[in-house]
Protein backbone atom coordinates (compact mmCIF):
# COMPACT_ATOMS: atom_id res chain seq x y z
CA UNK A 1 28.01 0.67 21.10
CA UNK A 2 27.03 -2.96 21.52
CA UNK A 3 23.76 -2.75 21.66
CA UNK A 4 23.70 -0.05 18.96
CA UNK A 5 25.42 -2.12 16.76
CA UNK A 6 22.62 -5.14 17.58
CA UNK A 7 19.88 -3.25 17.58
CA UNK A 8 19.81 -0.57 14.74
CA UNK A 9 19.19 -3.17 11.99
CA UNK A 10 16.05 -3.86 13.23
CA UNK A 11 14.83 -0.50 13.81
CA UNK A 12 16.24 0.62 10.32
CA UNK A 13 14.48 -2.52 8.94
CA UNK A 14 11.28 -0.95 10.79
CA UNK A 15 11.49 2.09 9.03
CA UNK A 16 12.03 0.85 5.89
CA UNK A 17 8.65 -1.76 6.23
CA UNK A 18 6.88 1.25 7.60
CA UNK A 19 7.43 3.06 4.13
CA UNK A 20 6.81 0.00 2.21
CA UNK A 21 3.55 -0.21 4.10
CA UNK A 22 2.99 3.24 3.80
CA UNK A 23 3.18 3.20 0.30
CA UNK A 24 0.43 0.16 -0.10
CA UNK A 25 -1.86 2.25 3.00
CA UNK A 26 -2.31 5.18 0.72
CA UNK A 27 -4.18 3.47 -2.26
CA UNK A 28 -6.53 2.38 0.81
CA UNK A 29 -7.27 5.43 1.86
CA UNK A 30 -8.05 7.29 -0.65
CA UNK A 31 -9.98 4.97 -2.08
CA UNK A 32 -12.09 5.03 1.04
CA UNK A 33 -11.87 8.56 1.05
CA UNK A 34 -13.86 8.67 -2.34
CA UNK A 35 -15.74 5.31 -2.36
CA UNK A 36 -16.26 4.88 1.08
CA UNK A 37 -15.15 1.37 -0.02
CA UNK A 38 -12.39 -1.13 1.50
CA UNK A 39 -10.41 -2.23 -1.49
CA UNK A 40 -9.30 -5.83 -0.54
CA UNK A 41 -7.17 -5.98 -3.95
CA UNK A 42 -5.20 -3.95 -3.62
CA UNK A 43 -2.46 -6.46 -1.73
CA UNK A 44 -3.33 -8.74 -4.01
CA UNK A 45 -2.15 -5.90 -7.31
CA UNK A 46 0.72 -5.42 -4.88
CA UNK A 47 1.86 -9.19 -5.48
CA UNK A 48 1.06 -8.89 -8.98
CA UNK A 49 3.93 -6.07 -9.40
CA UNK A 50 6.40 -8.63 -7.92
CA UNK A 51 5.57 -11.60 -10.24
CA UNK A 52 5.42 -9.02 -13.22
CA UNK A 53 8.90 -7.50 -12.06
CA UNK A 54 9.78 -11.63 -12.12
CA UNK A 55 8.90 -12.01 -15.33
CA UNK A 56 9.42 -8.83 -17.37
CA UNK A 57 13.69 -8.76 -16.55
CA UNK A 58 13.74 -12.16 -18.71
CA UNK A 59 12.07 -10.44 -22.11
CA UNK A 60 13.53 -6.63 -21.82
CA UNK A 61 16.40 -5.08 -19.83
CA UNK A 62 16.20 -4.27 -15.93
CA UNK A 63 16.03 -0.58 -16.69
CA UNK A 64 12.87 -0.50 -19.21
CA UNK A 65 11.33 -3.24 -16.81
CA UNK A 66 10.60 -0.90 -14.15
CA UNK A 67 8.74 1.73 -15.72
CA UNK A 68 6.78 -1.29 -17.32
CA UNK A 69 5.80 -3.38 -14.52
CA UNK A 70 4.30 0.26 -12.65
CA UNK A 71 2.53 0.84 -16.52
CA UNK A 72 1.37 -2.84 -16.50
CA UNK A 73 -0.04 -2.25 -12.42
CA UNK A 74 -1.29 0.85 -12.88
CA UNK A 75 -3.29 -0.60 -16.20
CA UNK A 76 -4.50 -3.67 -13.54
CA UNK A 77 -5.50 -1.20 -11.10
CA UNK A 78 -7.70 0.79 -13.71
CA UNK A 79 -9.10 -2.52 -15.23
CA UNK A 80 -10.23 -3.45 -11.88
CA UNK A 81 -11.92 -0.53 -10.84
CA UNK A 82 -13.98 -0.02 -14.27
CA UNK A 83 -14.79 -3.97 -14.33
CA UNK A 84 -15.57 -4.93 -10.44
CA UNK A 85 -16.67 -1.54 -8.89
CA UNK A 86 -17.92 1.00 -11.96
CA UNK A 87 -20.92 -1.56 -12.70
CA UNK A 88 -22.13 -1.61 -8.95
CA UNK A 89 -21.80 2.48 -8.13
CA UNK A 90 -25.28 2.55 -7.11
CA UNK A 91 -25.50 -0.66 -5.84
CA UNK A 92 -25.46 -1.40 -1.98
CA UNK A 93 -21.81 -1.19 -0.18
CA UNK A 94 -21.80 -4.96 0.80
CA UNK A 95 -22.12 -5.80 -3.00
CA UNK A 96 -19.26 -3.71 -4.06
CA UNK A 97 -17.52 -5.05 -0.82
CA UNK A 98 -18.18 -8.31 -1.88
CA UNK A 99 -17.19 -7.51 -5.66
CA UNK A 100 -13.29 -6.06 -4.17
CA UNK A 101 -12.94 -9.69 -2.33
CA UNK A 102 -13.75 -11.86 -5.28
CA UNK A 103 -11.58 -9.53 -6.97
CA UNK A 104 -9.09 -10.43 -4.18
CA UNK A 105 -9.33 -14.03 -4.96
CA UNK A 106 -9.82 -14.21 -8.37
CA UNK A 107 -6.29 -12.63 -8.49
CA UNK A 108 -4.50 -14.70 -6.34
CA UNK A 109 -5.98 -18.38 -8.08
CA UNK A 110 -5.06 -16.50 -11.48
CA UNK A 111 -1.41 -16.12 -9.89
CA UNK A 112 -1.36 -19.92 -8.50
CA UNK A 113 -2.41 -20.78 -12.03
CA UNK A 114 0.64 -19.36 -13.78
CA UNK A 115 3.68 -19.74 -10.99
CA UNK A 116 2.31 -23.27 -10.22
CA UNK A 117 2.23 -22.34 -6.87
CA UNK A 118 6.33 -21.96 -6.60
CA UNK A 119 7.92 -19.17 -5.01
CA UNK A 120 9.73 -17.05 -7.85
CA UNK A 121 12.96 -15.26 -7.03
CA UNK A 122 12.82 -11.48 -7.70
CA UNK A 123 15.49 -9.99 -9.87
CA UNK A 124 18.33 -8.21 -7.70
CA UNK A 125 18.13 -4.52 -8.89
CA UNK A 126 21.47 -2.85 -8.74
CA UNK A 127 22.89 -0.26 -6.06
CA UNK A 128 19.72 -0.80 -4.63
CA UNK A 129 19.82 -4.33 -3.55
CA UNK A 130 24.00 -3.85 -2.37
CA UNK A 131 24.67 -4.39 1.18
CA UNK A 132 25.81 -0.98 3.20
CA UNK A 133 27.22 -0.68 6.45
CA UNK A 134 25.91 2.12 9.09
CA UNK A 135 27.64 2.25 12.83
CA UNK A 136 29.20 -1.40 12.24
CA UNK A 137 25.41 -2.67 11.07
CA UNK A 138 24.86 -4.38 8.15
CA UNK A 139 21.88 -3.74 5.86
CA UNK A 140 20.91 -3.29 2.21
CA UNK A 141 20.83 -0.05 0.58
CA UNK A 142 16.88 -0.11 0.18
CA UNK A 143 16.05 0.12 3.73
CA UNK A 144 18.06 3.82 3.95
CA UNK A 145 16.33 4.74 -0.15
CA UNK A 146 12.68 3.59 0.99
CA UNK A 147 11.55 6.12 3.68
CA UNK A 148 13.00 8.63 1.70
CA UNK A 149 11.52 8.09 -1.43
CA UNK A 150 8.28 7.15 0.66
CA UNK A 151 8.49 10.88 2.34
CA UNK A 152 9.12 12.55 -1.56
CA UNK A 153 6.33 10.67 -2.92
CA UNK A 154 3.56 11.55 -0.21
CA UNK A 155 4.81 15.13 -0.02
CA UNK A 156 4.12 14.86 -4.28
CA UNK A 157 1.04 13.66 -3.35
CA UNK A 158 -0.16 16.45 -0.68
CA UNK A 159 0.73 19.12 -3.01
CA UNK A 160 -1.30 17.51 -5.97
CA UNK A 161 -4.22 16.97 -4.37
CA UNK A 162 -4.06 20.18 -2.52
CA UNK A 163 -2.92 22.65 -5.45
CA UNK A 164 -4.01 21.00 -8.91
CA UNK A 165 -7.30 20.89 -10.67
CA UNK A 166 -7.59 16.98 -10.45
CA UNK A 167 -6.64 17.33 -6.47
CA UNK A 168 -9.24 20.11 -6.13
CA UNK A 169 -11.69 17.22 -7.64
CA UNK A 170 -10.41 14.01 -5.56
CA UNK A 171 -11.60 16.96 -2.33
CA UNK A 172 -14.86 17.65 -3.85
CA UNK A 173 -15.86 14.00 -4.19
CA UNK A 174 -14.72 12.82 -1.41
CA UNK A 175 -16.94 15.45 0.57
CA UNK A 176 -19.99 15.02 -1.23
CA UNK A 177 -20.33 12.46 -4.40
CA UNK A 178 -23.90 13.70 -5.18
CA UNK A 179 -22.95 17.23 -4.92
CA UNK A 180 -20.01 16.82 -7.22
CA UNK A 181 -21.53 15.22 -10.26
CA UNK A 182 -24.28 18.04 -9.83
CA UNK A 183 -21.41 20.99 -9.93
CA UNK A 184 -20.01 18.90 -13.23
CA UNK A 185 -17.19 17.09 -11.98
CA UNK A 186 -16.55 13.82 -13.64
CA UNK A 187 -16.53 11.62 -11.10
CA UNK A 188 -16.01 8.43 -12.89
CA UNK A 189 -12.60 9.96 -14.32
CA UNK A 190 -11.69 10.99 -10.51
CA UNK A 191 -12.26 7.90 -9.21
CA UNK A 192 -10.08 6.38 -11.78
CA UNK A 193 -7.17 8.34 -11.09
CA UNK A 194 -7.78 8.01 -7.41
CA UNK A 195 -7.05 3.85 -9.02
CA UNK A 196 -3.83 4.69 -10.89
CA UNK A 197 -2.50 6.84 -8.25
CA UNK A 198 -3.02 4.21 -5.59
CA UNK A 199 -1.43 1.22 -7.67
CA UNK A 200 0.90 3.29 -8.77
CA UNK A 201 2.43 3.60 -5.55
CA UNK A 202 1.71 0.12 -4.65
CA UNK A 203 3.86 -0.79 -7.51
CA UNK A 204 6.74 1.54 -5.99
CA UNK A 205 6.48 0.12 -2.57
CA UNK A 206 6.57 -4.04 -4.37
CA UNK A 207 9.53 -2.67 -6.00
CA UNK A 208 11.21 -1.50 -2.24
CA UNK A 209 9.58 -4.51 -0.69
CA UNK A 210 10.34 -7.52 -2.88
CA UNK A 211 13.79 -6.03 -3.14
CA UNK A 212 14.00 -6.94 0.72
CA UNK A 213 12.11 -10.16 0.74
CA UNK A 214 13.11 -11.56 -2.12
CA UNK A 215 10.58 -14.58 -2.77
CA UNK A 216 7.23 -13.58 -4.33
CA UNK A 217 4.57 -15.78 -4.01
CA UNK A 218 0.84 -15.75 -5.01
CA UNK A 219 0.11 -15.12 -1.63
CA UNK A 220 3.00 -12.64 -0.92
CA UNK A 221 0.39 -9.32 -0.60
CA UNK A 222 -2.19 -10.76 1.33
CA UNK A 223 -0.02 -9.87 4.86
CA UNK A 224 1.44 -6.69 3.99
CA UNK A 225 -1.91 -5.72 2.16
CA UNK A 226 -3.53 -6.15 5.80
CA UNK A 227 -0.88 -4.63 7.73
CA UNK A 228 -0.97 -1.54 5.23
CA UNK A 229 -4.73 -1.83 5.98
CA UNK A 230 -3.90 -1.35 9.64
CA UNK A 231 -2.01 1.17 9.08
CA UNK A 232 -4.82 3.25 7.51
CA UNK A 233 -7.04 2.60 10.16
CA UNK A 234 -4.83 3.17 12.92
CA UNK A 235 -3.98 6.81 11.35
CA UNK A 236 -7.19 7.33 10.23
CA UNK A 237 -8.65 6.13 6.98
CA UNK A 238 -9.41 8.67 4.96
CA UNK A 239 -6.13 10.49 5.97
CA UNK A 240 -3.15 10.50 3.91
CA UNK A 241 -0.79 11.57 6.45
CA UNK A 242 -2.28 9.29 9.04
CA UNK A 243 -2.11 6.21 6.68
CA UNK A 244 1.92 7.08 6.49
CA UNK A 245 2.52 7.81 10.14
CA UNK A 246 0.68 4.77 11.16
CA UNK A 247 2.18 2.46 8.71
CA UNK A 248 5.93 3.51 9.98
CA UNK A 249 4.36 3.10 13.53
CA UNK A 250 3.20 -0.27 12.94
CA UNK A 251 6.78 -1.20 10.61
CA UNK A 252 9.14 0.05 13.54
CA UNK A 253 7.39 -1.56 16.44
CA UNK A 254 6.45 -4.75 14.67
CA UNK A 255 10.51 -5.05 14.12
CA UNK A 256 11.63 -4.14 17.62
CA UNK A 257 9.21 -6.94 18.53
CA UNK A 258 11.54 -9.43 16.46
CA UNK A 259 14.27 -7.63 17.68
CA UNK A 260 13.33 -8.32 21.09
CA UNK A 261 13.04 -12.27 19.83
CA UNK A 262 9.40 -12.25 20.32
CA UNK A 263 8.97 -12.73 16.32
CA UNK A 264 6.27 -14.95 16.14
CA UNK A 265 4.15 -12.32 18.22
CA UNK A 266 5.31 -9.41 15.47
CA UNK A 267 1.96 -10.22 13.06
CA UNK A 268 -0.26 -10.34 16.26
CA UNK A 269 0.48 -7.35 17.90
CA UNK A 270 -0.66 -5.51 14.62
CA UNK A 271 -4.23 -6.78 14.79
CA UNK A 272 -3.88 -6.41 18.57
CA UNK A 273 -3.04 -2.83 18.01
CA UNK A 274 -6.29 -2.02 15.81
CA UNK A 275 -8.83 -3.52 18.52
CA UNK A 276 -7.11 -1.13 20.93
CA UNK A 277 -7.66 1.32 18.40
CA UNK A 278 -10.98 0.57 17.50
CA UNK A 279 -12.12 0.00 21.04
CA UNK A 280 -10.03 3.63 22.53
CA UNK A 281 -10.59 6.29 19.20
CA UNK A 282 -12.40 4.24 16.21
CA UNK A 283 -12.08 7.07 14.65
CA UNK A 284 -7.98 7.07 13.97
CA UNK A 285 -5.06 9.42 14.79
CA UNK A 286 -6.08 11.58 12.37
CA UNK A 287 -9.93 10.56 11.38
CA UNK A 288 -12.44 12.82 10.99
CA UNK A 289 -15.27 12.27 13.79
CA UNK A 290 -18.86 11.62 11.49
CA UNK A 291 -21.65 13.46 12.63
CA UNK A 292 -25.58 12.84 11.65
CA UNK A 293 -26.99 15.91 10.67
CA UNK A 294 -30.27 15.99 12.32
């Protein structure tokens, strides 16, 4: 019961990072899935939902601040993706690589500019941020809310893409751009949902995360941007389901690691973990294997 009691915070803590990371790993993926492209942003609008969450509970009430800060990162996302990667469509990959890292730090200097560089506290959010107690271990309420709402929201997710119009789209372009434009699919509008989906859930999973780790800074995204990242990889990228299962992979092992005491190895063995990945199956858990048609 002992060792029950010492070691289930840490692999409830790993669950709930996993869906936090989850969350984040999505609006990689299917961003790759359609652009082919690496979004290195997107941790980056992930920190932005934190400081916005900062500041919007001291103009408007906690409840209408919510729904705003997703609104206001959802709007980022968009503006982002018709600014930085519309204009460069045809252009090379490396360019529009290049664009989604300026992007990157464009964001985080703009974010230095206006916190000064301090840490800002984020707002406690009631019920969610109280302290529960499971067999005699002590933990906050959002680590047992975030894998479930993580599960609800990729199951939403599946079923969209798989049963709606829009999905039926997202499918289409992701197979074959070209092909898609030429069978009258608007692939611009696609590819900007693909945008507000993906920082939509980012914004949920700041919201889970922050609520944890309270202290957002400008550089708050960049680690569990790359982790999410990972996480992609590792399950695939490309593949929704793979980009959740790896992400609560990576969150559960990286905190039986600390558990262990080992903490300051925790960040390493998740790059460790994608060379073996990359070196054994480069192709992820659930990756598709590319073949050249000859």
């Amino acid at each position: 019961m002992d060792f029950v009691q010492a070691n289930l915070p840490y692999l409830l803590a790993g669950i709930s990072v996993g869906g936090q990371y989850a969350l984040i790993a999505i609006g990689y993926t299917m961003v790759y899935g359609i652009l082919r492209l690496i979004n290195f942003a997107h941790g980056d609008v992930f920190m932005v939902a934190g400081l916005l969450m900062v500041y919007l509970v001291t103009a408007v009430p906690l409840a209408a601040a919510i729904p705003l800060m997703i609104l206001f990162t959802v709007l980022i996302g968009f503006t982002i993706e018709r600014v930085a990667y519309k204009p460069l469509r045809s252009a090379p990959r490396m360019s529009i690589m290049i664009s989604a890292i300026g992007v990157s730090y464009l964001i985080q200097n703009l974010a230095y500019y206006v916190t000064g560089g301090l840490a800002k506290t984020y707002p406690s959010i009631p019920w969610v941020s109280d302290t529960v107690t499971i067999l005699g271990a002590t933990t906050r309420r959002v680590t047992l809310i975030t894998p479930v709402l993580t599960i609800i929201l990729v199951i939403a997710l599946v079923a969209l893409i798989k049963y709606t119009k829009i999905g039926m789209a997202m499918r289409a372009v992701s197979r074959d751009f070209e092909t898609s434009q030429l069978m009258g699919i608007k692939v611009d509008s696609v590819i900007s949902i693909t945008f507000i989906i993906g920082t939509g859930l980012a914004a949920v999973g700041s919201l889970l995360f922050f609520s944890s780790y309270t202290a957002v800074t400008p550089v708050a995204g960049a680690m569990p941007g790359l982790k999410a990242f990972v996480a992609a990889v590792f399950g695939g990228i490309g593949s929704i389901p793979g980009a959740v299962l790896g992400a609560f992979i990576i969150g559960i092992c990286e905190n039986i690691i600390k558990g262990l005491g080992w903490t300051t190895f925790s960040d390493a063995f998740t790059f460790a973990l994608l060379i073996v990945i990359l070196v054994v199956k480069p192709s992820g858990l659930f990756g598709e294997k590319n073949t050249d048609k000859v």
